[in-house]
N, C-alpha and C. Protein backbone atom coordinates (compact mmCIF):
# COMPACT_ATOMS: atom_id res chain seq x y z
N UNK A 1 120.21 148.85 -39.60
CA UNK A 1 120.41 147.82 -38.59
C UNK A 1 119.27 147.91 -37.56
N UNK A 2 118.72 146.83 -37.34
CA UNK A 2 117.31 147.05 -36.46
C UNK A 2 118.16 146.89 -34.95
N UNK A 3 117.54 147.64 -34.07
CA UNK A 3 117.84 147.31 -32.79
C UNK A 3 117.76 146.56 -31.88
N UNK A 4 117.97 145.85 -31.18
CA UNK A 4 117.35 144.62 -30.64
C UNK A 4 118.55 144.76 -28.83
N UNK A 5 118.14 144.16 -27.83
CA UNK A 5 118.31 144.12 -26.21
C UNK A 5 119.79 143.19 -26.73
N UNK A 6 120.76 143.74 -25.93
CA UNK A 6 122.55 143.50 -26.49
C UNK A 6 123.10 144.00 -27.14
N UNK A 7 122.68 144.60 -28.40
CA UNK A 7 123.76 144.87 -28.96
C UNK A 7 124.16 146.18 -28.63
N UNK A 8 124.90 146.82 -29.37
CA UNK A 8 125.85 147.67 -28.80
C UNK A 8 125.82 149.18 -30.46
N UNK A 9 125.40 150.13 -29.51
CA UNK A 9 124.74 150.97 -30.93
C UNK A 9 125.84 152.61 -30.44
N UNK A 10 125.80 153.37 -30.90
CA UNK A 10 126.63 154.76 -31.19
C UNK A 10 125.33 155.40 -30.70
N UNK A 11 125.13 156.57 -30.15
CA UNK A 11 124.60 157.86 -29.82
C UNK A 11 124.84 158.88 -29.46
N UNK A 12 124.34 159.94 -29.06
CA UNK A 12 124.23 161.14 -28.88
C UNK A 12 123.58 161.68 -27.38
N UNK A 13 124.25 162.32 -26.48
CA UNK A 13 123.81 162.54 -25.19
C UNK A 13 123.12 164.06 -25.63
N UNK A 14 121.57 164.06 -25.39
CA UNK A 14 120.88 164.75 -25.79
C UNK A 14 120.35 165.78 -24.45
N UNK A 15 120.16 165.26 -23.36
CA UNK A 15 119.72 165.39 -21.93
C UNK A 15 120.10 165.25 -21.11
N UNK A 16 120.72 165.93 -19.76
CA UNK A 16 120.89 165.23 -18.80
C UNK A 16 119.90 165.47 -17.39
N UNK A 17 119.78 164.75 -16.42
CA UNK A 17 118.97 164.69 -15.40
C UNK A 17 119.76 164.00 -14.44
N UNK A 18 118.87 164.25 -12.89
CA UNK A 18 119.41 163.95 -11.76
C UNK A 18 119.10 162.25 -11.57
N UNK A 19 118.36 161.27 -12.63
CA UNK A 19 118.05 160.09 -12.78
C UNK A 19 119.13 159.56 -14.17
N UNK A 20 119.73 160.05 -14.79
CA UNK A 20 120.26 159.56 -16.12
C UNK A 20 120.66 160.35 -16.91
N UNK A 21 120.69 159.68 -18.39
CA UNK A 21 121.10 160.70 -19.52
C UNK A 21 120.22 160.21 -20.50
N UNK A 22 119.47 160.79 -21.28
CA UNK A 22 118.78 160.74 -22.44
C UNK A 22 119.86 160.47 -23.76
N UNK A 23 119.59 159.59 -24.78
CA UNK A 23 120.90 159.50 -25.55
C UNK A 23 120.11 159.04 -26.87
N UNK A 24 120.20 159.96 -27.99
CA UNK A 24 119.31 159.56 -29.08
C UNK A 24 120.27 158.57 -30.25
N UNK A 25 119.27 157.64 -30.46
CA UNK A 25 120.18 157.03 -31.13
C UNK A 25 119.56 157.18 -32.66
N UNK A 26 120.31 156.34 -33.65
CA UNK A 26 119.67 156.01 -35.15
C UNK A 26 118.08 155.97 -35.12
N UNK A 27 117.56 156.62 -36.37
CA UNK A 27 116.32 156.65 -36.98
C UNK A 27 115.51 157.57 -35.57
N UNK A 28 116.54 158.71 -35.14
CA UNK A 28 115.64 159.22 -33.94
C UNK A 28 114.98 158.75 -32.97
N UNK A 29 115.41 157.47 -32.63
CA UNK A 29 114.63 157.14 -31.13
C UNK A 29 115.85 157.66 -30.16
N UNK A 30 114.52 157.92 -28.56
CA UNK A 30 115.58 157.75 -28.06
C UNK A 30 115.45 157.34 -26.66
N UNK A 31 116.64 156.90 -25.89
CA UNK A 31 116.55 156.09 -24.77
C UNK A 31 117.58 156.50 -23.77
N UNK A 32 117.36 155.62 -22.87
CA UNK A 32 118.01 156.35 -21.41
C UNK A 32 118.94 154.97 -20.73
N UNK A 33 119.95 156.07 -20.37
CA UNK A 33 121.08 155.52 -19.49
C UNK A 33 120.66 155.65 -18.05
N UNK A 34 120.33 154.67 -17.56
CA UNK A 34 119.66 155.24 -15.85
C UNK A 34 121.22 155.44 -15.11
N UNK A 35 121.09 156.18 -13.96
CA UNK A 35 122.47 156.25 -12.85
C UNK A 35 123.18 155.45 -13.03
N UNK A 36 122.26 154.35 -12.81
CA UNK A 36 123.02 153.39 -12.05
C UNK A 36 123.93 152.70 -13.13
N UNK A 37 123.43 152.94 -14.37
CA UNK A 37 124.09 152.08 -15.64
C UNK A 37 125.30 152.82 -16.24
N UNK A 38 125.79 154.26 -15.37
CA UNK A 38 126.77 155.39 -16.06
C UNK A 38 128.17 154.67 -15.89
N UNK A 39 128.47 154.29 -15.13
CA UNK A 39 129.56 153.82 -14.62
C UNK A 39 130.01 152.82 -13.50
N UNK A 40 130.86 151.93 -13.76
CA UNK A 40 131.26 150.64 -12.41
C UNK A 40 131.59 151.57 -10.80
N UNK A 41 131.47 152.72 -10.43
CA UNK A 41 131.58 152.99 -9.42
C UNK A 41 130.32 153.97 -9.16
N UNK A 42 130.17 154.79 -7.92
CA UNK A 42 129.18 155.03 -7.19
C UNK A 42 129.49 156.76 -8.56
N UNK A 43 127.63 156.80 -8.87
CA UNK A 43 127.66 157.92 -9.54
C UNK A 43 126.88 158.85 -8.73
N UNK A 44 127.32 160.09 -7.82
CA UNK A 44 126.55 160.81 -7.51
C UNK A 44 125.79 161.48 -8.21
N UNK A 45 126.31 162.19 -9.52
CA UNK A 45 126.13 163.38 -10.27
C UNK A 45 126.71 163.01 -12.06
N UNK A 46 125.17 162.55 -12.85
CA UNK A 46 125.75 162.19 -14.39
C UNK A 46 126.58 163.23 -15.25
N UNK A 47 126.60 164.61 -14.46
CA UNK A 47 127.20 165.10 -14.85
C UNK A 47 128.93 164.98 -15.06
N UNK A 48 129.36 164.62 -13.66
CA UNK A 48 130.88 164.23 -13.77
C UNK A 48 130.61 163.39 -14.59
N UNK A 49 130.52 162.27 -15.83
CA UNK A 49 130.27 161.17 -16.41
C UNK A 49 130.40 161.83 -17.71
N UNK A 50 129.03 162.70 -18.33
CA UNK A 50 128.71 162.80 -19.31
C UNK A 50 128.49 164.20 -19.55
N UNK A 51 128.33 164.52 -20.85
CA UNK A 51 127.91 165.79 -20.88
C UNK A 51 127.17 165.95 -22.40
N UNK A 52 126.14 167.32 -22.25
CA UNK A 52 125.14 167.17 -23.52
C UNK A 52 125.99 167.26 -24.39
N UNK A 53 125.85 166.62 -25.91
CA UNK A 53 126.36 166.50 -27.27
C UNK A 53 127.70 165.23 -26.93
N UNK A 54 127.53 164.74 -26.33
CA UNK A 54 128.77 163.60 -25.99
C UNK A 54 128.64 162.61 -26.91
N UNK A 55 129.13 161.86 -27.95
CA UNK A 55 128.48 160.81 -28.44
C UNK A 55 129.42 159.75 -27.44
N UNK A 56 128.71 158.10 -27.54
CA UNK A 56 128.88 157.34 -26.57
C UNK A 56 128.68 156.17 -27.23
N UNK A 57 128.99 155.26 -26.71
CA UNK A 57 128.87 153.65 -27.11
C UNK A 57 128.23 153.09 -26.22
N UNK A 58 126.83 152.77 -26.78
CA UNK A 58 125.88 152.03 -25.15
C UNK A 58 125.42 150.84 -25.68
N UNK A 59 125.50 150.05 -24.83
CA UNK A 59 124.31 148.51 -25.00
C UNK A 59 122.79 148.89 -24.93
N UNK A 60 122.39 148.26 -25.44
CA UNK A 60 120.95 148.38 -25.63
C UNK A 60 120.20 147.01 -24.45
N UNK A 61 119.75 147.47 -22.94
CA UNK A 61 119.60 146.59 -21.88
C UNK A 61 117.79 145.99 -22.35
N UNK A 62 117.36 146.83 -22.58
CA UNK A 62 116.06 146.41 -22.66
C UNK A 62 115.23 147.04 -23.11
N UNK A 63 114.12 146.96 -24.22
CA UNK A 63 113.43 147.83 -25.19
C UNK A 63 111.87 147.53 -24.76
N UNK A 64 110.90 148.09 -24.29
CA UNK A 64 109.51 147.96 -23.99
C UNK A 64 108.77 148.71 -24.35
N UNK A 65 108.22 148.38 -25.58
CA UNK A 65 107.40 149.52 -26.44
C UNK A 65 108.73 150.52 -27.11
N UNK A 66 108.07 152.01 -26.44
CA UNK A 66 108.51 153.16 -27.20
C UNK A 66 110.12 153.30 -26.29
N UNK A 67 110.06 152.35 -24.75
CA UNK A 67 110.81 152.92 -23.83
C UNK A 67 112.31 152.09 -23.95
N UNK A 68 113.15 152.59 -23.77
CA UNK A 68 114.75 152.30 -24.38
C UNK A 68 115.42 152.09 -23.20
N UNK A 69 115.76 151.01 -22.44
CA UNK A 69 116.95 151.15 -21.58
C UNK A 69 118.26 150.88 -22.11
N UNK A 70 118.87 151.77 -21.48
CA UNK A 70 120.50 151.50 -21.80
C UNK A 70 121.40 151.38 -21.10
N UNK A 71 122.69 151.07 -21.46
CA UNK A 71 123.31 150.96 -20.32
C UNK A 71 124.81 151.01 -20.81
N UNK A 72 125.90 152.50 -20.53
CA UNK A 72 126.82 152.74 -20.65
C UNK A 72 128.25 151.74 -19.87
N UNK A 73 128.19 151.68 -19.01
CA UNK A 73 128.89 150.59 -18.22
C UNK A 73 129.13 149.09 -18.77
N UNK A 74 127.64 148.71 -19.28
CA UNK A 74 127.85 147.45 -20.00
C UNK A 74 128.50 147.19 -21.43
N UNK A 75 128.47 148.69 -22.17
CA UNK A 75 129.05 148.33 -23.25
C UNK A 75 130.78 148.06 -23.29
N UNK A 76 131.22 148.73 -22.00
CA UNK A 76 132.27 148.69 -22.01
C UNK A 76 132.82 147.21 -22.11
N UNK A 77 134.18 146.97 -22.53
CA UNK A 77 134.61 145.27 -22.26
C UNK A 77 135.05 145.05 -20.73
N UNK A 78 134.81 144.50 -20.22
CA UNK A 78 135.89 144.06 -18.84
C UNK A 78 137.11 143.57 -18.47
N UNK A 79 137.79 143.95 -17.87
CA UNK A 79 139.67 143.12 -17.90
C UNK A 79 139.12 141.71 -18.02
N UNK A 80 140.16 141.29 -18.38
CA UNK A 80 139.74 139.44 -18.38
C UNK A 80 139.79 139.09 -16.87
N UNK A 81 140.54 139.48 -16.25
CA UNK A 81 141.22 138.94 -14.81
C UNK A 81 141.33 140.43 -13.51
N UNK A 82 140.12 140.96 -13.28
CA UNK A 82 140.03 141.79 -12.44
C UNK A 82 140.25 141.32 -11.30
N UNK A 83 139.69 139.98 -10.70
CA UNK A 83 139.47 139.77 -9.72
C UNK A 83 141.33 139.55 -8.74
N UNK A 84 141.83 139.01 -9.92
CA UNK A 84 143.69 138.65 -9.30
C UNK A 84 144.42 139.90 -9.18
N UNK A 85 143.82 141.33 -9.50
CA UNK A 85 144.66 142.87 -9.05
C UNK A 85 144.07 143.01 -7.80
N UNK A 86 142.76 142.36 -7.14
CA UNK A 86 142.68 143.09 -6.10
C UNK A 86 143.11 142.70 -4.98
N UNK A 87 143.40 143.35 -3.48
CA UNK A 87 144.03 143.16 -2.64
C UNK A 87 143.40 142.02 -1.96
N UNK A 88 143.93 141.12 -1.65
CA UNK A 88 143.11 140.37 -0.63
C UNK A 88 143.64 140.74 0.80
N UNK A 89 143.25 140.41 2.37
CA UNK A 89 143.27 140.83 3.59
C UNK A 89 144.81 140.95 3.88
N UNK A 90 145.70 140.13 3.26
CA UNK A 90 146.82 140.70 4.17
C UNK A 90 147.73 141.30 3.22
N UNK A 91 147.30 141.90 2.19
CA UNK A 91 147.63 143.15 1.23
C UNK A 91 148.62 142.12 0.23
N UNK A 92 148.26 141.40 0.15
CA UNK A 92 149.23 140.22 -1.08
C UNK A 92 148.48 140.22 -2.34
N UNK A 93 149.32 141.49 -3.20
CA UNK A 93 148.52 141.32 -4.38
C UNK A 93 148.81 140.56 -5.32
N UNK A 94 149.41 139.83 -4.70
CA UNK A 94 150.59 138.46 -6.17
C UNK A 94 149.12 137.28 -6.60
N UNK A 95 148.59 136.95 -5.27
CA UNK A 95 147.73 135.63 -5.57
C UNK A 95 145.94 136.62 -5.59
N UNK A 96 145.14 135.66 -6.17
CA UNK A 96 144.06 136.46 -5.80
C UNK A 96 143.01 135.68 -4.49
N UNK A 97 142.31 136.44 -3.70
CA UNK A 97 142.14 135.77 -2.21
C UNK A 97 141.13 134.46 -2.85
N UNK A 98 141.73 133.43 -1.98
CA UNK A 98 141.57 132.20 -1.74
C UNK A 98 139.79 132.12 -1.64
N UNK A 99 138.88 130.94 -2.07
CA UNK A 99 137.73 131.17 -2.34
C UNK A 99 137.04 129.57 -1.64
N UNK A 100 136.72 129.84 -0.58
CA UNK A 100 136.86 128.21 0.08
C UNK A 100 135.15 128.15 -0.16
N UNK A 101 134.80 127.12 -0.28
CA UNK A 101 133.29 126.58 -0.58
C UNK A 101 132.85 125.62 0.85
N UNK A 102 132.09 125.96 1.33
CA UNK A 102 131.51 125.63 2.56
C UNK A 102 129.96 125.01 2.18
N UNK A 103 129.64 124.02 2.48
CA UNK A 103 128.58 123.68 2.38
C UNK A 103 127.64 124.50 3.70
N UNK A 104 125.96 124.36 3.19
CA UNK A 104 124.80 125.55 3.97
C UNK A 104 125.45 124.97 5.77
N UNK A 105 125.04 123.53 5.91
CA UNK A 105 125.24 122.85 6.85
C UNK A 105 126.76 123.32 7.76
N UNK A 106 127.63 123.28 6.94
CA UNK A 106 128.31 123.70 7.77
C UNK A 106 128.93 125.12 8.20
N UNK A 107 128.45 125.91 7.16
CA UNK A 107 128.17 127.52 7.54
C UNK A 107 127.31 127.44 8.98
N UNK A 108 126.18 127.25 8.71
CA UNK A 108 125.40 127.25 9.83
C UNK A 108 125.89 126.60 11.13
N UNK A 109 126.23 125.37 11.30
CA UNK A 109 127.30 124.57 12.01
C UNK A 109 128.33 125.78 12.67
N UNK A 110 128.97 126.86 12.43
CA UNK A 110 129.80 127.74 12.75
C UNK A 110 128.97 128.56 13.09
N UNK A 111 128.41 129.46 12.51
CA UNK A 111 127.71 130.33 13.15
C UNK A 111 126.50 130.23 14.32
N UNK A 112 126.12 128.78 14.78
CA UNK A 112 125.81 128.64 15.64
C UNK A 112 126.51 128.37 17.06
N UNK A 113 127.39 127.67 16.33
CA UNK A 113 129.54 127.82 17.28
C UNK A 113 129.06 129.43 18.04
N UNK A 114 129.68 130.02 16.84
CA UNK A 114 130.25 131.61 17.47
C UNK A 114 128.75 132.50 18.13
N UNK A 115 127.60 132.07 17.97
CA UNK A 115 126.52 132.82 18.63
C UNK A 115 126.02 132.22 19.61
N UNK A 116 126.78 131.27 20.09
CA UNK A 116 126.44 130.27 21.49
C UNK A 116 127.75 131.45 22.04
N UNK A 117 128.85 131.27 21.63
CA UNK A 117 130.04 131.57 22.64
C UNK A 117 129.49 133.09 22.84
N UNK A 118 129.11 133.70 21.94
CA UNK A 118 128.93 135.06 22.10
C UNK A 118 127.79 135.27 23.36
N UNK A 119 126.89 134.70 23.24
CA UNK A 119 125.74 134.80 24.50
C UNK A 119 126.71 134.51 25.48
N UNK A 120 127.31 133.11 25.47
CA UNK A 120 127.73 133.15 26.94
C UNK A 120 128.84 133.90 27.36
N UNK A 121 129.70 134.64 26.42
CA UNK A 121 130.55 135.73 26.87
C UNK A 121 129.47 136.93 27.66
N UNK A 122 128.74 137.47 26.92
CA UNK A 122 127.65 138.56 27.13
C UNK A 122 127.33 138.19 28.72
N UNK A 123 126.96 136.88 28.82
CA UNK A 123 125.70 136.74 30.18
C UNK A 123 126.77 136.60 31.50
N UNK A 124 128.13 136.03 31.02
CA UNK A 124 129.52 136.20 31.69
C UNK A 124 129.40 137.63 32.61
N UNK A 125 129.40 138.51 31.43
CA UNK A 125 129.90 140.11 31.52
C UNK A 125 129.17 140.52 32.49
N UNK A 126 127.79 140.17 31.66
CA UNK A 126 126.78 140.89 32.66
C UNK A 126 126.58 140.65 34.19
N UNK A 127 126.61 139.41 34.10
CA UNK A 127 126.51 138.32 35.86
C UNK A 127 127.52 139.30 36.67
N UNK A 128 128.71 139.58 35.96
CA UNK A 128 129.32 139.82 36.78
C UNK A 128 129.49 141.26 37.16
N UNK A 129 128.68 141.77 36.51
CA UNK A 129 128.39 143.27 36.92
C UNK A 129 127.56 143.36 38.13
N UNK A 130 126.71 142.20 37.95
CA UNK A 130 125.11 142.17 38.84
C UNK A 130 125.30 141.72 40.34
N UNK A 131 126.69 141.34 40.22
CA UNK A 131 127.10 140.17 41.01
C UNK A 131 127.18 138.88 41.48
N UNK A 132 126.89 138.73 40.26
CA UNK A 132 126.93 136.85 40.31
C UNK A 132 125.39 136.22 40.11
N UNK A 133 125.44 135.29 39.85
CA UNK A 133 124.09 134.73 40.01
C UNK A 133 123.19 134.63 41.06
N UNK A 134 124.00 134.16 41.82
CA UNK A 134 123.34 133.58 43.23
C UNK A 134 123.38 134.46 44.40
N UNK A 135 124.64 135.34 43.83
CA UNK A 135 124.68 135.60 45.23
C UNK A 135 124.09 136.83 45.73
N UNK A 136 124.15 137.11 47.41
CA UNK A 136 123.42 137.56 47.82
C UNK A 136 123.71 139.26 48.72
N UNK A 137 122.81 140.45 48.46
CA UNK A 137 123.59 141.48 49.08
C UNK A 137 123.42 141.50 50.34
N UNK A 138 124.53 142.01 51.18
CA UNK A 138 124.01 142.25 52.66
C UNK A 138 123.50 143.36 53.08
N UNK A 139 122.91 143.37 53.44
CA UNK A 139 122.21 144.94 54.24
C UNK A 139 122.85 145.14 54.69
């Protein structure tokens, strides 16, 4: 079976390092799982992950020349419907959070709202520390 960027091949964790895992596949090549491709959450250490002689199921991300990227995370399948388990803000995990579409115009339209009010809260605060605008100290 020739190899080619997608598909999804069997190997052998041959190496590990503080950047990845080395993972040899068919006809002796071999290629690398970078960090970042070990797993869907934050990988400090490929060691919690993997370990030498592990065989593994990786996608094949991208092939350049002799050099092999891979990527363990991607071979995996994904839930169909991750996004409806997670919590939205007021901990209601029945619906999944509401997804409102705002045009640029009126994003911006608001956030120029709330960074007007915000200055003039600020210059509020401050005035009135200073003592006012105008007014005046007595000797």
């Amino acid at each position: 079976m020739a190899m080619e960027a997608g598909s999804i091949v069997a190997g052998k964790v041959t190496r590990i390092t503080n950047f990845g895992a080395f993972v040899e596949l068919e006809e002796g090549k071999v290629g690398l799982i970078h960090i970042s491709e070990v797993a869907d959450v934050y990988v400090n250490d490929v060691h919690d992950f993997l370990s030498e002689g592990d065989t593994v199921q990786v996608k094949i991300v991208n092939i350049d020349g002799n050099k092999i990227a891979l990527s363990l995370k991607q071979a995996k399948p994904k839930p169909p419907d991750s996004e409806s388990f997670k919590q939205n803000r007021r901990g209601d995990f029945r619906k999944p959070p509401r997804q409102l579409s705002a045009s640029f115009e009126d994003k911006l339209s608001k956030f120029l709202k709330d960074s007007d009010e915000r200055l003039t809260d600020l210059k509020r605060k401050t005035d009135s520390k200073r003592g006012g605008r105008g007014s005046r100290r007595s000797d």
